[in-house]
PDB file of N, CA and C in Angstrom:
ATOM      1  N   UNK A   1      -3.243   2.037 -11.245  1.00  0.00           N
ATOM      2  CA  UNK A   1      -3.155   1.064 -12.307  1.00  0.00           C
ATOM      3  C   UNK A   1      -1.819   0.333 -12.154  1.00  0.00           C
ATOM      4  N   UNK A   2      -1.764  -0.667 -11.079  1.00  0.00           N
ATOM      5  CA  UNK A   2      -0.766  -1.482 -11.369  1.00  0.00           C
ATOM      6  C   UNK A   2      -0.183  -1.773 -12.523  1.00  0.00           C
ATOM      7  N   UNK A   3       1.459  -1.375 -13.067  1.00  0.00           N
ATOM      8  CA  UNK A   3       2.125  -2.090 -13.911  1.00  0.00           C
ATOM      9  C   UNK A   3       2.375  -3.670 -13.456  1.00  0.00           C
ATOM     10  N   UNK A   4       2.839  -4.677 -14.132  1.00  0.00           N
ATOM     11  CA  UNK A   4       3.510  -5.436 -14.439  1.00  0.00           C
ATOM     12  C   UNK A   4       4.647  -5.483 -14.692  1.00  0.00           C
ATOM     13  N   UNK A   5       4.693  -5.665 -15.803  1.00  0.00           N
ATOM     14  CA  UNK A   5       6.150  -5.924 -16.947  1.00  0.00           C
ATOM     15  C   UNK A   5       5.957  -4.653 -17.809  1.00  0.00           C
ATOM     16  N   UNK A   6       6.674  -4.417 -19.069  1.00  0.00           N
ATOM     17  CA  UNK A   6       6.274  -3.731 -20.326  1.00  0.00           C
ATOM     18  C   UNK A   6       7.762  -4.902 -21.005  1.00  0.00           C
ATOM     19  N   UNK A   7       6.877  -4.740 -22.452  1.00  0.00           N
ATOM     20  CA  UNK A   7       7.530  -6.000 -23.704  1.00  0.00           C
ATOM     21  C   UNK A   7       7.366  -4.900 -25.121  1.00  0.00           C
ATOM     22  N   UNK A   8       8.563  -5.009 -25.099  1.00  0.00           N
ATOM     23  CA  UNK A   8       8.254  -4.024 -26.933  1.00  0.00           C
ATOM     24  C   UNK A   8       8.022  -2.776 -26.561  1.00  0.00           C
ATOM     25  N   UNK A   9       7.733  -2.358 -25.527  1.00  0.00           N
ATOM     26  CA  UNK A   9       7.093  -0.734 -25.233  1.00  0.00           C
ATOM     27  C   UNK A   9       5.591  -1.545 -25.297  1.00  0.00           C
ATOM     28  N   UNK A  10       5.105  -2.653 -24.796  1.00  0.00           N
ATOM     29  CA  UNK A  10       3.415  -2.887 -24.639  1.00  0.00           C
ATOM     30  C   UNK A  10       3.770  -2.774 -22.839  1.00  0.00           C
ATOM     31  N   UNK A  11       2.823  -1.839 -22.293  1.00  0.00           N
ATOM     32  CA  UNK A  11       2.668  -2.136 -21.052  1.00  0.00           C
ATOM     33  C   UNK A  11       1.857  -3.303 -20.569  1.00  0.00           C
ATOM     34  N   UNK A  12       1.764  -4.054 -19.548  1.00  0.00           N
ATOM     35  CA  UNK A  12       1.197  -4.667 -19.243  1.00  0.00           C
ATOM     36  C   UNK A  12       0.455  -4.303 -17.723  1.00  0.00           C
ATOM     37  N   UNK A  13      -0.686  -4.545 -17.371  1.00  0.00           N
ATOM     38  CA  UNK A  13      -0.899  -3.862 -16.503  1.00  0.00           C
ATOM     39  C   UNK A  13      -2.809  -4.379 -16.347  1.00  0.00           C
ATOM     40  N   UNK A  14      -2.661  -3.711 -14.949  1.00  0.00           N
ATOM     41  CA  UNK A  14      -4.527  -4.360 -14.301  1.00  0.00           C
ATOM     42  C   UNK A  14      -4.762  -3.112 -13.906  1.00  0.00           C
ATOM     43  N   UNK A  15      -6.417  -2.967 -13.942  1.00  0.00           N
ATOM     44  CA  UNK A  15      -6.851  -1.514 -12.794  1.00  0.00           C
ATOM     45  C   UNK A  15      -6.812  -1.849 -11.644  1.00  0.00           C
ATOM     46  N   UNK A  16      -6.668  -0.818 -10.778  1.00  0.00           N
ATOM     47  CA  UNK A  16      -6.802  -0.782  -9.803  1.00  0.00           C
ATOM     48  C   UNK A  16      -8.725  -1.943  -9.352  1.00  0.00           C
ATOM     49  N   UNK A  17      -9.210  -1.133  -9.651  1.00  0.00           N
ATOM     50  CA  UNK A  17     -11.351  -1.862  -9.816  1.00  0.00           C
ATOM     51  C   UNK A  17     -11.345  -2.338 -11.119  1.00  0.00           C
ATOM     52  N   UNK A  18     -11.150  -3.603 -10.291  1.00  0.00           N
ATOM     53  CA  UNK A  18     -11.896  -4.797 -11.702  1.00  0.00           C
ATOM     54  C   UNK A  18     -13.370  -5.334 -11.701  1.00  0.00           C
ATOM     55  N   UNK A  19     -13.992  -4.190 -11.462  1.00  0.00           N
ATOM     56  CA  UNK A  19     -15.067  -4.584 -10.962  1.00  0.00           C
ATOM     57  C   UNK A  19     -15.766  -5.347  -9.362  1.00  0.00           C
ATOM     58  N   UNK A  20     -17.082  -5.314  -9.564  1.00  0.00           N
ATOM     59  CA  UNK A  20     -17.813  -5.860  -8.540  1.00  0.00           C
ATOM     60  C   UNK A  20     -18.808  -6.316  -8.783  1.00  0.00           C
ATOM     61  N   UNK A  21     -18.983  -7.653  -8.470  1.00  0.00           N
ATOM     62  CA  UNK A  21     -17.213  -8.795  -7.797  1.00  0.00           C
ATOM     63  C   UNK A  21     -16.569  -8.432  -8.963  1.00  0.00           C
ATOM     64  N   UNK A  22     -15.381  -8.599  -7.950  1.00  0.00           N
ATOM     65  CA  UNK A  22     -13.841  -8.962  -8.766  1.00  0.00           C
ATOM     66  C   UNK A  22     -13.918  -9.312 -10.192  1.00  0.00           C
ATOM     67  N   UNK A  23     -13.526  -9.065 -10.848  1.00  0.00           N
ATOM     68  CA  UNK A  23     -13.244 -10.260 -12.429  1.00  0.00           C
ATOM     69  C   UNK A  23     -12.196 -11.250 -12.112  1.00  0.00           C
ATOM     70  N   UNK A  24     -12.558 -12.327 -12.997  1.00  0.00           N
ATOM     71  CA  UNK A  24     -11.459 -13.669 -13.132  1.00  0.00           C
ATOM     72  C   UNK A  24      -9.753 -12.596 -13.131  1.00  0.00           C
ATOM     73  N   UNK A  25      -8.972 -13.396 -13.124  1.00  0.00           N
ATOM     74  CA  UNK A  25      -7.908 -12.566 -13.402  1.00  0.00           C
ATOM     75  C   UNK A  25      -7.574 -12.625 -14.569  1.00  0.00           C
ATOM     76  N   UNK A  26      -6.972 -11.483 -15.370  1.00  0.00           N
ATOM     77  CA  UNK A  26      -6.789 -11.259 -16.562  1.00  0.00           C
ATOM     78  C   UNK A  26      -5.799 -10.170 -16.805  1.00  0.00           C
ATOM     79  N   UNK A  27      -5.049  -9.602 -17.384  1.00  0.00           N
ATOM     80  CA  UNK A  27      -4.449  -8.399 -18.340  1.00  0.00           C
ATOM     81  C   UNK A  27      -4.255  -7.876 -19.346  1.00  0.00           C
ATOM     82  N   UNK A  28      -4.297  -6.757 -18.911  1.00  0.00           N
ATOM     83  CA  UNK A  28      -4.093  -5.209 -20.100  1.00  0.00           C
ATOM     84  C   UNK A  28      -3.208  -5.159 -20.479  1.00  0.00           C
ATOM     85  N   UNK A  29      -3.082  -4.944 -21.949  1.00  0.00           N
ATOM     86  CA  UNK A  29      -2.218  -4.495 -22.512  1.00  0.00           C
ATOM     87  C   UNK A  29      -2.107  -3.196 -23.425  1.00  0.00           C
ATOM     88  N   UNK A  30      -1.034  -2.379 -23.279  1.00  0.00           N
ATOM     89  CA  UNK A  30      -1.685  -0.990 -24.128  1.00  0.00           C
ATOM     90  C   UNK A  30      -0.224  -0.482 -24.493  1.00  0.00           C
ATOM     91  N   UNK A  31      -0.256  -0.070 -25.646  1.00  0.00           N
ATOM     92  CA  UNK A  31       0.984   0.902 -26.396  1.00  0.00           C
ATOM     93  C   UNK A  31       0.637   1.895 -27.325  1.00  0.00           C
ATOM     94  N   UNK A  32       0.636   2.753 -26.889  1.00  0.00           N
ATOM     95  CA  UNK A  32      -0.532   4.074 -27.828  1.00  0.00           C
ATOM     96  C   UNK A  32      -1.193   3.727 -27.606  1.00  0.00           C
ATOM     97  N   UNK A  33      -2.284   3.747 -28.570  1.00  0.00           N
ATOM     98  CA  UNK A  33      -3.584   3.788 -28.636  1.00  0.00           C
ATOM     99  C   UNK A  33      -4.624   2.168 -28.390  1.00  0.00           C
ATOM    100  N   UNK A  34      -3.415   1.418 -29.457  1.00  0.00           N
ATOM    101  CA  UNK A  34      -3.873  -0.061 -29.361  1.00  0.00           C
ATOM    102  C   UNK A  34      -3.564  -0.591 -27.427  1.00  0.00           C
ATOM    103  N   UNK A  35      -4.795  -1.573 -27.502  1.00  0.00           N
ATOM    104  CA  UNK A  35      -4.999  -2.407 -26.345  1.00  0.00           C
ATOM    105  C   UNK A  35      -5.355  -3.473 -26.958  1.00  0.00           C
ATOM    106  N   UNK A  36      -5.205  -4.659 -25.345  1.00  0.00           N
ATOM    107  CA  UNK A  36      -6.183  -5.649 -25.588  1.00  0.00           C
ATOM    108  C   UNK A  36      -6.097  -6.259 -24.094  1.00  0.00           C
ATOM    109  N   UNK A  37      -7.059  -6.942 -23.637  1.00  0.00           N
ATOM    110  CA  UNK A  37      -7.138  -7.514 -22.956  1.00  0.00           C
ATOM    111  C   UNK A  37      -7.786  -9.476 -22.834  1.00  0.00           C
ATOM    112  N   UNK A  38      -6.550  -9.573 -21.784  1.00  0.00           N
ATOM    113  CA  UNK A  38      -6.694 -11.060 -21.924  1.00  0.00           C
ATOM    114  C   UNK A  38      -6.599 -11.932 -20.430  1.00  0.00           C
ATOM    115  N   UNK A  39      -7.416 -12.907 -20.650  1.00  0.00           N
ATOM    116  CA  UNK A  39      -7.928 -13.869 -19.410  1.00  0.00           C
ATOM    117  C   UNK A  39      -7.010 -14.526 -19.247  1.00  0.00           C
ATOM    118  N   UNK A  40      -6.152 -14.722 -17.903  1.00  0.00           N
ATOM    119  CA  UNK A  40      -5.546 -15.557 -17.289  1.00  0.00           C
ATOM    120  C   UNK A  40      -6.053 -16.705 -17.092  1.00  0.00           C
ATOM    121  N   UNK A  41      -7.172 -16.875 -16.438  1.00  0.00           N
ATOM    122  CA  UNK A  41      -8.054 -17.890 -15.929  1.00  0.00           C
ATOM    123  C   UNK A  41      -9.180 -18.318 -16.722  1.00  0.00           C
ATOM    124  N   UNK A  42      -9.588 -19.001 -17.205  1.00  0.00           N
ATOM    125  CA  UNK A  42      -9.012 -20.688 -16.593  1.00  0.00           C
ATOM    126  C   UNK A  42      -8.001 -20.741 -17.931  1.00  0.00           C
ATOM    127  N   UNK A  43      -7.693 -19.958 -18.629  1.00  0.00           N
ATOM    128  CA  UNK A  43      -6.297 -20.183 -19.248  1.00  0.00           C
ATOM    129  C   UNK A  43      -6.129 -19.203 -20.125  1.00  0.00           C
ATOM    130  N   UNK A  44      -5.239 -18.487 -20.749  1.00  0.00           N
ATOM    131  CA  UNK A  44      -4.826 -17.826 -21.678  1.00  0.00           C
ATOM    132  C   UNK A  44      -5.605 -17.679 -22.865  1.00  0.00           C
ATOM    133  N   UNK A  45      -6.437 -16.294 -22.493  1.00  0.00           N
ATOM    134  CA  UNK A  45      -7.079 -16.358 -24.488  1.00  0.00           C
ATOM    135  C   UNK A  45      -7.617 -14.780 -24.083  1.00  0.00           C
ATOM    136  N   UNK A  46      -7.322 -14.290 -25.333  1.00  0.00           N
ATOM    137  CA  UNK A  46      -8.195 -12.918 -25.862  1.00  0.00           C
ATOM    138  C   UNK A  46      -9.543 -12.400 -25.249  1.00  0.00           C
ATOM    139  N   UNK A  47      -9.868 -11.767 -25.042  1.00  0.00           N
ATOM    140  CA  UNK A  47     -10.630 -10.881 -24.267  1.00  0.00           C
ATOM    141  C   UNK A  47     -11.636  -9.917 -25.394  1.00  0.00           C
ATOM    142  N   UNK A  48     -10.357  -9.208 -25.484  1.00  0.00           N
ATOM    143  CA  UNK A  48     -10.923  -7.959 -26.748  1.00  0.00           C
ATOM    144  C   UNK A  48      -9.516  -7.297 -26.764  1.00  0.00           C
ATOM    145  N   UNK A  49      -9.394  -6.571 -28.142  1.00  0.00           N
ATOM    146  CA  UNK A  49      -8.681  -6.043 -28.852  1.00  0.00           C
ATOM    147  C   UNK A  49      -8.909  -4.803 -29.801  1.00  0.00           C
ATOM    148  N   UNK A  50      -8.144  -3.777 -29.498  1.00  0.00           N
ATOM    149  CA  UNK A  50      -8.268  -2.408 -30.660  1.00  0.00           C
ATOM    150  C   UNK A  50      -6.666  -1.801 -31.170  1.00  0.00           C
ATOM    151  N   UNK A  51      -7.299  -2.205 -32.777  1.00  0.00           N
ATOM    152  CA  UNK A  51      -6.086  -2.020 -33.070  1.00  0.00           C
ATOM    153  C   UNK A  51      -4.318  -2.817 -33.252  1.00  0.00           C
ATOM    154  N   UNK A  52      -4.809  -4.062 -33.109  1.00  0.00           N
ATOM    155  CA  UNK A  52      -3.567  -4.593 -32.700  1.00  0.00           C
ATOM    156  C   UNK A  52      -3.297  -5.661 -33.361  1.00  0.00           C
ATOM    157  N   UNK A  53      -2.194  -6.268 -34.378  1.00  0.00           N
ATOM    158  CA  UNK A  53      -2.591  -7.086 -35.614  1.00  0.00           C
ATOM    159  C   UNK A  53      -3.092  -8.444 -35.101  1.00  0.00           C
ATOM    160  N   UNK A  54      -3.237  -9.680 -35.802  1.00  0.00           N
ATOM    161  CA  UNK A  54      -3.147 -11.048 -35.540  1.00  0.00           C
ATOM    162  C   UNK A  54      -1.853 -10.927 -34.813  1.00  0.00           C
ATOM    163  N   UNK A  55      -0.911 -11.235 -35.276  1.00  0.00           N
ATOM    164  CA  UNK A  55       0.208 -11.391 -35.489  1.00  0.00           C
ATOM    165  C   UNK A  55       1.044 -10.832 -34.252  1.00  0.00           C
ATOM    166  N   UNK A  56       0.983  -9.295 -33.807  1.00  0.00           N
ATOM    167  CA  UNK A  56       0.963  -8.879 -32.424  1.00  0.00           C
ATOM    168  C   UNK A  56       0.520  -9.723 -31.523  1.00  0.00           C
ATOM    169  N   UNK A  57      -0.957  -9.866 -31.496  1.00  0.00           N
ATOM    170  CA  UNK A  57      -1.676 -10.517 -30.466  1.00  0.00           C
ATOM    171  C   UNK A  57      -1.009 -11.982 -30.268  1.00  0.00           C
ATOM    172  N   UNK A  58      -0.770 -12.989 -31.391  1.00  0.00           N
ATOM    173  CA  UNK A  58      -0.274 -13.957 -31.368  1.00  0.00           C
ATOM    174  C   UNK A  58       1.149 -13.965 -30.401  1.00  0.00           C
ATOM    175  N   UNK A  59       1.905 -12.727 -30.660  1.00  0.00           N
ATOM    176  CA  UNK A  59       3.460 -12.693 -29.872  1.00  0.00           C
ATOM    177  C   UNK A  59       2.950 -12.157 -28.525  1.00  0.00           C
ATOM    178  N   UNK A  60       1.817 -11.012 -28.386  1.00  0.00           N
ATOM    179  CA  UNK A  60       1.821 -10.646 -26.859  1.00  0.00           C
ATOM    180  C   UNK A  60       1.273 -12.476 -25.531  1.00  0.00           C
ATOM    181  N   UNK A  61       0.280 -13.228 -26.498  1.00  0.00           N
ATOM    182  CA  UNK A  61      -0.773 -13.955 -25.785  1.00  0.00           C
ATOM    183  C   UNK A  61       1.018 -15.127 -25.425  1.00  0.00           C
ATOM    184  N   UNK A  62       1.887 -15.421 -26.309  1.00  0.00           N
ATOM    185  CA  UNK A  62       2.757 -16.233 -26.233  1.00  0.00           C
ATOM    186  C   UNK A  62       3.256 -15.133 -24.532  1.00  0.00           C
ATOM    187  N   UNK A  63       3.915 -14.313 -24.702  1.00  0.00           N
ATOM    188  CA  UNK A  63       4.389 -13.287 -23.443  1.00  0.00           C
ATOM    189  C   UNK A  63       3.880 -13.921 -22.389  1.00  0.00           C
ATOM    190  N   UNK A  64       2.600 -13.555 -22.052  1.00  0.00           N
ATOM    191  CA  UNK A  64       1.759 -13.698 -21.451  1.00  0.00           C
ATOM    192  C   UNK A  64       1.796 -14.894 -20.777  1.00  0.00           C
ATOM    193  N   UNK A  65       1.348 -15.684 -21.960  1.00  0.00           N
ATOM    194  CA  UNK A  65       1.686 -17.684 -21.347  1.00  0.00           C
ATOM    195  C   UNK A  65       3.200 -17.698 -20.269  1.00  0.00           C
ATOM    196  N   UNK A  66       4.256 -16.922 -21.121  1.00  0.00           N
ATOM    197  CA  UNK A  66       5.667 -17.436 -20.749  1.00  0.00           C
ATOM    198  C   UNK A  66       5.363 -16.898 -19.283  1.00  0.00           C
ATOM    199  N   UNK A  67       4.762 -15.264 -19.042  1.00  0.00           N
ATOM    200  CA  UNK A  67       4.914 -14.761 -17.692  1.00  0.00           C
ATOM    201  C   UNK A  67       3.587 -14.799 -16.967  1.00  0.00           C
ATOM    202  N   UNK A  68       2.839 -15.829 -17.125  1.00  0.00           N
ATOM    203  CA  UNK A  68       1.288 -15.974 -16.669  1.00  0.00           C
ATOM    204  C   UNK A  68       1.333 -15.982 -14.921  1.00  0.00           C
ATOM    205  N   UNK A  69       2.737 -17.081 -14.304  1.00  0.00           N
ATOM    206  CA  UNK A  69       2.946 -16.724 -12.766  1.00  0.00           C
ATOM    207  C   UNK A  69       2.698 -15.781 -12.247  1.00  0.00           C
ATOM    208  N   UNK A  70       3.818 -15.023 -12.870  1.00  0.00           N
ATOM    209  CA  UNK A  70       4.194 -13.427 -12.836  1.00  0.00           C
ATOM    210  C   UNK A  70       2.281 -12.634 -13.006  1.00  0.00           C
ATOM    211  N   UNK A  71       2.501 -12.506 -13.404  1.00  0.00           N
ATOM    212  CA  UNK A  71       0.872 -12.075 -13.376  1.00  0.00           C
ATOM    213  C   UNK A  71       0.081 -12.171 -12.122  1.00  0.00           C
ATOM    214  N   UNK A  72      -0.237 -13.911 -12.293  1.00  0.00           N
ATOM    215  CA  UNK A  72      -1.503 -14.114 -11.135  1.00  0.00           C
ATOM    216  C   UNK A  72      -0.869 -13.642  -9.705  1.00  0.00           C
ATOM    217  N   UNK A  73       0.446 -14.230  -9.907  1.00  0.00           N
ATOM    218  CA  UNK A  73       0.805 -13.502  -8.569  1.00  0.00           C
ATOM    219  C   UNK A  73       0.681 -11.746  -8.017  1.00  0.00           C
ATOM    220  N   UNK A  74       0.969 -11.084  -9.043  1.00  0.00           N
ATOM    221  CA  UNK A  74       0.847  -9.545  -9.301  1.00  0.00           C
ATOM    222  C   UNK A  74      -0.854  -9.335  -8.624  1.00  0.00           C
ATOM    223  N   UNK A  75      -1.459 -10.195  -9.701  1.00  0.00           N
ATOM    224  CA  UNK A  75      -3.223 -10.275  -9.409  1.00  0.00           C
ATOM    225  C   UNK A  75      -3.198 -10.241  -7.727  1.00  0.00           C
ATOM    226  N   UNK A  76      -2.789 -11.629  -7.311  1.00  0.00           N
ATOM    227  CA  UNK A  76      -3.136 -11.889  -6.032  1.00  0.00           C
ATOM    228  C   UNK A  76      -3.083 -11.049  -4.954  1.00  0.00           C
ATOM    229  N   UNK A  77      -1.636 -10.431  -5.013  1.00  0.00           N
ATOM    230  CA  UNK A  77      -1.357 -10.151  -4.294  1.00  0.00           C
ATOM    231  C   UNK A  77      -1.876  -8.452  -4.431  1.00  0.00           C
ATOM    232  N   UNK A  78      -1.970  -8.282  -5.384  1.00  0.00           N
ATOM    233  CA  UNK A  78      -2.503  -6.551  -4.988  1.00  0.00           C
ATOM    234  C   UNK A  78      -4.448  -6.960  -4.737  1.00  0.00           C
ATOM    235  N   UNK A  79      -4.521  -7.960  -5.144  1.00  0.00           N
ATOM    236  CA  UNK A  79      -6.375  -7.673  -4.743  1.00  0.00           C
ATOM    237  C   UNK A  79      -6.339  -8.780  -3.503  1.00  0.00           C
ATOM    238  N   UNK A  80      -5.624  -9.376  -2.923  1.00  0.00           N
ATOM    239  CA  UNK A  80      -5.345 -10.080  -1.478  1.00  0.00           C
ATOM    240  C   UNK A  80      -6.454 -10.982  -1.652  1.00  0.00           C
ATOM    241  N   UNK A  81      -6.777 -11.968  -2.707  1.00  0.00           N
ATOM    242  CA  UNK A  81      -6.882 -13.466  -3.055  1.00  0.00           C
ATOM    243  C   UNK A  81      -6.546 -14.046  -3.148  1.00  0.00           C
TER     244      UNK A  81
END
């Protein structure tokens, strides 16, 4: 399970199998118990969520936007697309 970053104590992070085929690129997010996951492609938005307020989600999806490079590149380069 590739990390990323971690923000606040939220890890950020992809599985290793995103399925088959591949999924769009996207990331996990998890701190305890709460997750959520969210689509990189074709742009920044919510996925699904447990546990995690508006208000959270609103500050993680901003994160996200700021380090979205950071990401796809992370994506790319560990699934060699």
């Amino acid at each position: 399970m590739p990390k990323v970053f971690v923000y606040k104590g939220y890890k950020f992070f992809f599985y290793a199998n995103e399925g088959m085929p591949l999924e769009q690129c996207h990331i996990h997010v998890r701190k305890g118990e709460s997750n959520a996951k969210f689509w990189i492609e074709p742009e920044v938005m919510i996925a699904s969520s447990y546990s995690i307020s508006g208000k959270e989600l609103n500050e993680i999806r901003k994160i996200i936007i700021e380090n979205q490079e950071l990401i796809r590149k992370a994506w790319h380069d560990f699934f060699k697309h």
